[in-house]
Protein backbone atom coordinates (compact mmCIF):
# COMPACT_ATOMS: atom_id res chain seq x y z
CA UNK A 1 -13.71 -77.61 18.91
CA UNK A 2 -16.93 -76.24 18.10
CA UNK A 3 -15.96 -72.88 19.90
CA UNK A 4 -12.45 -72.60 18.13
CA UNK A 5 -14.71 -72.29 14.60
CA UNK A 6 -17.94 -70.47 15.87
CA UNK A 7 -14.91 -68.02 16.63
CA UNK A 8 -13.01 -68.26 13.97
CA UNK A 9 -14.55 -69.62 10.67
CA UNK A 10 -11.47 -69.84 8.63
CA UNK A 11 -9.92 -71.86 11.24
CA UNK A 12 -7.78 -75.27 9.68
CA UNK A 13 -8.47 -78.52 11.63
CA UNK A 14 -4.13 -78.54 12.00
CA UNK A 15 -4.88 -75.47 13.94
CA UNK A 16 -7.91 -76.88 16.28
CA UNK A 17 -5.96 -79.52 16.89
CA UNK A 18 -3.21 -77.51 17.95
CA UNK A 19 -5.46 -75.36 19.99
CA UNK A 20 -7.05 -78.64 21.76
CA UNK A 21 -3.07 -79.43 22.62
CA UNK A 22 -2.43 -76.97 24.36
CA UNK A 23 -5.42 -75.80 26.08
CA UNK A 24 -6.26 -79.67 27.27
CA UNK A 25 -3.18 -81.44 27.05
CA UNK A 26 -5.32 -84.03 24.29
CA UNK A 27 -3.71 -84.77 21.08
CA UNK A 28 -6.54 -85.32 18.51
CA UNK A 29 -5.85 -86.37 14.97
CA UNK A 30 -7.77 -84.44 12.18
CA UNK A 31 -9.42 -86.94 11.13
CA UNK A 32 -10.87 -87.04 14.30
CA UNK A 33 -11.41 -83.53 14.50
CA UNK A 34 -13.14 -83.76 10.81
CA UNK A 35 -15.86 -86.27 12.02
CA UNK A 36 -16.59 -84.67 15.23
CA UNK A 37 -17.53 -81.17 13.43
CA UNK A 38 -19.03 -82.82 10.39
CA UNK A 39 -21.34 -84.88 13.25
CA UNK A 40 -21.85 -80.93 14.67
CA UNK A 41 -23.45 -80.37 11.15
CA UNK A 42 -19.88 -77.99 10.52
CA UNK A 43 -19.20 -78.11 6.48
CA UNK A 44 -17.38 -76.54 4.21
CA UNK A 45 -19.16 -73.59 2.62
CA UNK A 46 -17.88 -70.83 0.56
CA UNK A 47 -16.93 -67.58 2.59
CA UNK A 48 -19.04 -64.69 2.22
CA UNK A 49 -17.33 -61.48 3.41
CA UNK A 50 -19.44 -59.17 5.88
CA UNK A 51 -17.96 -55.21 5.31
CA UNK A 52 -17.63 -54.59 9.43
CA UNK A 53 -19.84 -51.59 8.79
CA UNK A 54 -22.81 -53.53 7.34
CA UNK A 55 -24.66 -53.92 10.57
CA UNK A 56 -23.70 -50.54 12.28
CA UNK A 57 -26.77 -48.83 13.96
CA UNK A 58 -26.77 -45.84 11.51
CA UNK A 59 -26.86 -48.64 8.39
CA UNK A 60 -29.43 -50.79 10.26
CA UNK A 61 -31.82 -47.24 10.45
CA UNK A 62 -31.10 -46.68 6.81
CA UNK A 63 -32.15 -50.09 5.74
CA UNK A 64 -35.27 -49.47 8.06
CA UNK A 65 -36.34 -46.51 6.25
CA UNK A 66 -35.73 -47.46 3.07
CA UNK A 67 -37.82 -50.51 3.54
CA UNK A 68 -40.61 -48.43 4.43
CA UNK A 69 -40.74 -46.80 2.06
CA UNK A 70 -40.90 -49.76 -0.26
CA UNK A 71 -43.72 -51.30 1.78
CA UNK A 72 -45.79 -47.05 1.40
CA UNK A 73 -45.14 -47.27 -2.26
CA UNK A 74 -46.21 -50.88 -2.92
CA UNK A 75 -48.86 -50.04 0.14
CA UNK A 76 -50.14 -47.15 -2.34
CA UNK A 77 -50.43 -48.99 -5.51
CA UNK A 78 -47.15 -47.80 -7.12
CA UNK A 79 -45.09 -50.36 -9.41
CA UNK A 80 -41.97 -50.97 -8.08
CA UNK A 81 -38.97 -51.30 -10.08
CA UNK A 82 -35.38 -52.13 -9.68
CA UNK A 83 -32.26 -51.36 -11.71
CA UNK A 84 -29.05 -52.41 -11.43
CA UNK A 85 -25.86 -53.56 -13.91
CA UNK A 86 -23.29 -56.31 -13.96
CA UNK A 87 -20.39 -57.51 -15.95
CA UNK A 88 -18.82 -60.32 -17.80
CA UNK A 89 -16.01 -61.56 -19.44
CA UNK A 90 -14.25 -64.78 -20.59
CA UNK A 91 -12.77 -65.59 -17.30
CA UNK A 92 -16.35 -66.58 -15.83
CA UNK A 93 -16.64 -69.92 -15.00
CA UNK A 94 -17.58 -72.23 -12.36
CA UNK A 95 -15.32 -72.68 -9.13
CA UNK A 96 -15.94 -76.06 -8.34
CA UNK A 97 -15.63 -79.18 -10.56
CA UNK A 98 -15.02 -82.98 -10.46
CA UNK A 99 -12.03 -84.78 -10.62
CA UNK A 100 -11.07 -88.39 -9.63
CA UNK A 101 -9.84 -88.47 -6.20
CA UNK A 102 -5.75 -87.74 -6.07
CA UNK A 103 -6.05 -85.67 -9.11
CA UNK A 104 -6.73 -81.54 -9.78
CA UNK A 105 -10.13 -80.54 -11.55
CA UNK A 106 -8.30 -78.22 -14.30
CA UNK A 107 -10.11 -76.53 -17.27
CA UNK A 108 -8.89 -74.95 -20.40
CA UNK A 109 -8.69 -71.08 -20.09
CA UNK A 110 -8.53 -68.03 -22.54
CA UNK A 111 -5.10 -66.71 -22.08
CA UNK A 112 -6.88 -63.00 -21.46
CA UNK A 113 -10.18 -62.35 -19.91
CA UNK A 114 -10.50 -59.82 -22.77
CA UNK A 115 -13.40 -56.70 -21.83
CA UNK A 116 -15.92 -56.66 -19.92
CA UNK A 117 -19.38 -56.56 -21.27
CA UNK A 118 -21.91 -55.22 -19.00
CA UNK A 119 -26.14 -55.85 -18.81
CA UNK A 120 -27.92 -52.98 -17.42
CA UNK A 121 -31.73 -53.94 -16.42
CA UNK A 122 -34.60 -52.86 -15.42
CA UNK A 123 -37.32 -55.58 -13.86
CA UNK A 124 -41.04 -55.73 -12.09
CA UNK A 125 -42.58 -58.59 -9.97
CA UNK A 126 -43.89 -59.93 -13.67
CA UNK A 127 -40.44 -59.72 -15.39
CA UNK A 128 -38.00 -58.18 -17.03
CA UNK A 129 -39.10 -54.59 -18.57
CA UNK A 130 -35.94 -53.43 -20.26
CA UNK A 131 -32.73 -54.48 -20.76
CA UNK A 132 -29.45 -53.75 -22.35
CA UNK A 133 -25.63 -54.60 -22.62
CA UNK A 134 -22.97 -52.73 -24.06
CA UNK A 135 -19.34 -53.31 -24.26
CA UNK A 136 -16.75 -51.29 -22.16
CA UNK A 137 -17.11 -48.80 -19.82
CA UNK A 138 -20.38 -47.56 -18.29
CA UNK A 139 -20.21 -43.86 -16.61
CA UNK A 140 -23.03 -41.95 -14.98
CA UNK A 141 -23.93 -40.15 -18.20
CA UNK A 142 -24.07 -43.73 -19.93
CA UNK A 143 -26.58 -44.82 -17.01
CA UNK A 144 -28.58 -41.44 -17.34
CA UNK A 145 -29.18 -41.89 -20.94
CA UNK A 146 -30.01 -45.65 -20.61
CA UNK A 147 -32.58 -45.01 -17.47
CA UNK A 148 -34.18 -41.83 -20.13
CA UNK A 149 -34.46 -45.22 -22.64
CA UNK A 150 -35.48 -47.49 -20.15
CA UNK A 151 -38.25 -45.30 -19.00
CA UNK A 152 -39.75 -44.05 -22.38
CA UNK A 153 -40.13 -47.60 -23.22
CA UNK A 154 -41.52 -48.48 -19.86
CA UNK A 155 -45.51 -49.74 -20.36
CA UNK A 156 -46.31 -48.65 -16.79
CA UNK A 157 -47.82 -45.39 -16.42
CA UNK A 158 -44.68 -43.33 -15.10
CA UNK A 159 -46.26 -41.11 -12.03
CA UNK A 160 -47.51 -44.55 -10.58
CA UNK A 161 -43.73 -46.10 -10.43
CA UNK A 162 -41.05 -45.90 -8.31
CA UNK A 163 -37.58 -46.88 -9.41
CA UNK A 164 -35.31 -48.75 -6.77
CA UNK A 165 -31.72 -48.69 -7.28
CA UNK A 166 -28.23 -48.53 -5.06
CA UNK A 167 -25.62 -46.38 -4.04
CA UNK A 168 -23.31 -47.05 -7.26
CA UNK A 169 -20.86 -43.97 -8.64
CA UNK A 170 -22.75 -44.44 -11.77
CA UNK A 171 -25.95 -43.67 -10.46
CA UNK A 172 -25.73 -39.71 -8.67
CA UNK A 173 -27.81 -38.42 -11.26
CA UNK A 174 -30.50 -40.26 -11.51
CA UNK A 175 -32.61 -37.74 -9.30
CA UNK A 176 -31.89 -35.33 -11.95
CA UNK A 177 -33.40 -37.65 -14.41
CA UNK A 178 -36.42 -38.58 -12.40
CA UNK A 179 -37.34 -35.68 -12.24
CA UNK A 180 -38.06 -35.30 -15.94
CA UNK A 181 -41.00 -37.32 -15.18
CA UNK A 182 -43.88 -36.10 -13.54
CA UNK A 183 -44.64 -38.24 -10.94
CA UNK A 184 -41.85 -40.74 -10.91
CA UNK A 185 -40.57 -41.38 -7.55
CA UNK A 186 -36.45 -42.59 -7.19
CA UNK A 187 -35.35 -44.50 -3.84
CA UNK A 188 -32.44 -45.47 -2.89
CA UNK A 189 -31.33 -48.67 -1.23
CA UNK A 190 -29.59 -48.69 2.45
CA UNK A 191 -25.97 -49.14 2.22
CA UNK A 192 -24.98 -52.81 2.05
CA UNK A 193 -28.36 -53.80 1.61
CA UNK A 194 -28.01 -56.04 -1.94
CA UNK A 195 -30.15 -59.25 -0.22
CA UNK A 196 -32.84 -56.33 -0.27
CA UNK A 197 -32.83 -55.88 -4.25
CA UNK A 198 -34.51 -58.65 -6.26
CA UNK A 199 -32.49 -58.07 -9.72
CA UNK A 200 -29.20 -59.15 -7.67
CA UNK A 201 -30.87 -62.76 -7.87
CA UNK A 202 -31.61 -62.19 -11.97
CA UNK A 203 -27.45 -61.35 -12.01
CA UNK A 204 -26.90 -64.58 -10.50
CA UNK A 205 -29.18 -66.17 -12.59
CA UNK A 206 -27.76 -64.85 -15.62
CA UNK A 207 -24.33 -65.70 -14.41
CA UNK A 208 -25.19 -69.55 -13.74
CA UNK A 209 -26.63 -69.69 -16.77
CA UNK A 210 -24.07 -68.08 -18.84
CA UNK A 211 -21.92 -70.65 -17.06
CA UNK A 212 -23.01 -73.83 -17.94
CA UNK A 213 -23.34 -72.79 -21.65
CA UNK A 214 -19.84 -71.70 -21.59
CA UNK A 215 -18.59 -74.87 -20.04
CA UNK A 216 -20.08 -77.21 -23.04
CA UNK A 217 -18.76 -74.71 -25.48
CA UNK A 218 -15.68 -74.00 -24.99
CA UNK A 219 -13.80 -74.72 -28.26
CA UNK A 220 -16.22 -72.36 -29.80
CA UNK A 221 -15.21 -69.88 -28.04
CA UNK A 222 -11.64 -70.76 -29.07
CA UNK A 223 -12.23 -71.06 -32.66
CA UNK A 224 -12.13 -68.08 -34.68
CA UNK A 225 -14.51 -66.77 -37.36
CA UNK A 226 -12.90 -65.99 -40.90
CA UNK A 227 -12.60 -62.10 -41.40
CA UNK A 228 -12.68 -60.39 -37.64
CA UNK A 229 -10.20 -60.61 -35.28
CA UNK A 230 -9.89 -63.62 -32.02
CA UNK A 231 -10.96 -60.37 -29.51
CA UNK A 232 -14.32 -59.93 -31.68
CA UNK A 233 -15.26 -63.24 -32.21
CA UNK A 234 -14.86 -64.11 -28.39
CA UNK A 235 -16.84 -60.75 -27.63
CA UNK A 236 -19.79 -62.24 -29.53
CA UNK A 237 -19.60 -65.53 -28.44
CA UNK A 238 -19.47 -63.84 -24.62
CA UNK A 239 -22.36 -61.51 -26.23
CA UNK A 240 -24.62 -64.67 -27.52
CA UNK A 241 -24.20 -66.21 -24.02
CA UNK A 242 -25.79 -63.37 -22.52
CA UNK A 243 -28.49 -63.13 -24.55
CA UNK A 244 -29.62 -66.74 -24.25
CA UNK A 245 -29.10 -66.40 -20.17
CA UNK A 246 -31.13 -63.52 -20.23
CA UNK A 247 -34.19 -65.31 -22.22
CA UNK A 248 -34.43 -67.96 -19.11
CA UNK A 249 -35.66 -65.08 -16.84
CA UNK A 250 -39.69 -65.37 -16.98
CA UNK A 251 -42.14 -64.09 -15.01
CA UNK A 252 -42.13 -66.74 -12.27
CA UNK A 253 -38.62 -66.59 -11.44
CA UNK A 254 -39.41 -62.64 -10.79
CA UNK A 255 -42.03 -62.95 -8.56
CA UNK A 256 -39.96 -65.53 -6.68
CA UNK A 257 -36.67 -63.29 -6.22
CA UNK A 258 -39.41 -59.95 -4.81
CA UNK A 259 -41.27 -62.69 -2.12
CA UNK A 260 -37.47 -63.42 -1.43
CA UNK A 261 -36.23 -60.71 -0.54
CA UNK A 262 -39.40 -59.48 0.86
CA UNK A 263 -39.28 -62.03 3.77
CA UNK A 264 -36.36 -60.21 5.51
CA UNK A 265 -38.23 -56.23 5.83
CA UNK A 266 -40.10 -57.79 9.33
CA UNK A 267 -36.23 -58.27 10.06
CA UNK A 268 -35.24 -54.98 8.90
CA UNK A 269 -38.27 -52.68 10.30
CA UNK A 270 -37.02 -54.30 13.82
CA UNK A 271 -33.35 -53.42 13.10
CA UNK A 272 -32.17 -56.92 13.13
CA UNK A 273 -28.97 -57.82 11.54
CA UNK A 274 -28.85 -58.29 7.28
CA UNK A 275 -26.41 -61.42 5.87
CA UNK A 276 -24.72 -61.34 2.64
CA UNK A 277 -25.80 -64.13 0.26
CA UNK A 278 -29.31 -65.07 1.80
């Protein structure tokens, strides 16, 4: 049993059982099957998918590299920063709830997720340094001009920082823009290498906390504010959440999320393989 799963994750305990059947000629009953693999320490988790190219030799050099060069810039005395965006919109919520047993865990929903809001950051090992969100779309010139913003109000001294960020469309001109400051150095994570970037744990932060405030709140967002339309007043509401989520990041949760993700460059340096969500 524990082979058909260590094979084949997704795998239903019908199915083992199935397997077992005809491969042994023993008919198990999934209940059966459920203690023996729970006794195996086997639970249900949520699946993570693994792009097939993620630990490829070429991407496993990549991630190498670029994590020494991290370790020479921090090595040298540089501040190193890391940018990134995310999104949001009404349809966030949690995916798991509680229900009495027999019955569906169901939630009121908005009928339309309505647009996405984004939060573009910027953050050290002591916290957040600058931060925005805007509504709609966000292009490469969008991310250009915030990175020009984001830098000018930056209280590092600019030719001892190097800026960390990923592979995104959005992002193929930053060199251009780096290179309007003396001194700035621009790296660029391996591909598939987001357990290497700290702010990916402030997104997920955010998120969680955005999350439980919209849970407790939800007829606010359903009520709707004399003199501007349902799609503003949920855009705010959406907007306030953010804000409040982003408050909650402080300086120790920071330096917790770089010592995270710094415990797997040993790993990378020796061109080990990288998991998603870790």
């Amino acid at each position: 049993m524990v082979t058909y799963v260590e094979e084949n994750p997704l795998i239903a305990l019908v199915e083992i059982g199935r397997n077992l059947r005809q491969d042994t000629g023993v008919t198990i009953s999934v209940p059966t099957i459920h203690r023996h693999l729970h006794g195996q320490l086997f639970t249900m988790k949520k699946v993570v998918a693994e792009p097939v190219a993620m630990n490829n030799a070429a991407n496993k050099q990549k991630r190498a590299e670029y994590v020494r060069k991290v370790m020479a810039a921090t090595g040298s005395g540089r501040s190193v920063l890391y940018m990134d965006e995310t999104n949001a919109n009404l349809f966030l919520r949690r995916s798991q709830g509680r229900s009495r047993r027999g019955l569906r865990c169901s939630v009121k929903a908005a009928t339309s997720k309505g647009p996405n809001v984004h939060i573009i950051g910027l953050m050290s090992q002591t916290g957040i340094i600058y931060w925005e969100r805007r509504r709609g779309s966000f292009r490469k010139t969008d991310c250009s001009d915030w990175l020009r913003r984001a830098l000018q109000a930056c209280p590092l001294p600019l030719d001892q920082v190097t800026i960390v960020c990923d592979n995104a469309p959005v992002h193929c001109d930053l060199e251009a823009v780096a290179a309007e400051f003396p001194g700035l150095e621009l790296v660029r994570t391996a591909p598939y290498s987001a357990p290497l970037n700290p702010i990916e744990a402030v997104w997920s932060a955010v998120k969680a906390n955005m999350k439980r405030g919209m849970a407790s709140s939800f007829s606010a967002m359903m009520d709707t504010t004399d003199g501007i339309t349902q799609q503003e007043h949920r855009l705010r509401y959406l907007e306030a959440k953010m804000d409040a989520a982003m408050e909650c990041i402080n300086p120790v949760m920071c330096m917790n999320f770089y010592n995270h993700v710094q415990r797997h460059y040993a790993g990378c340096v020796a061109l080990a393989d990288l998991a998603m969500g870790v």
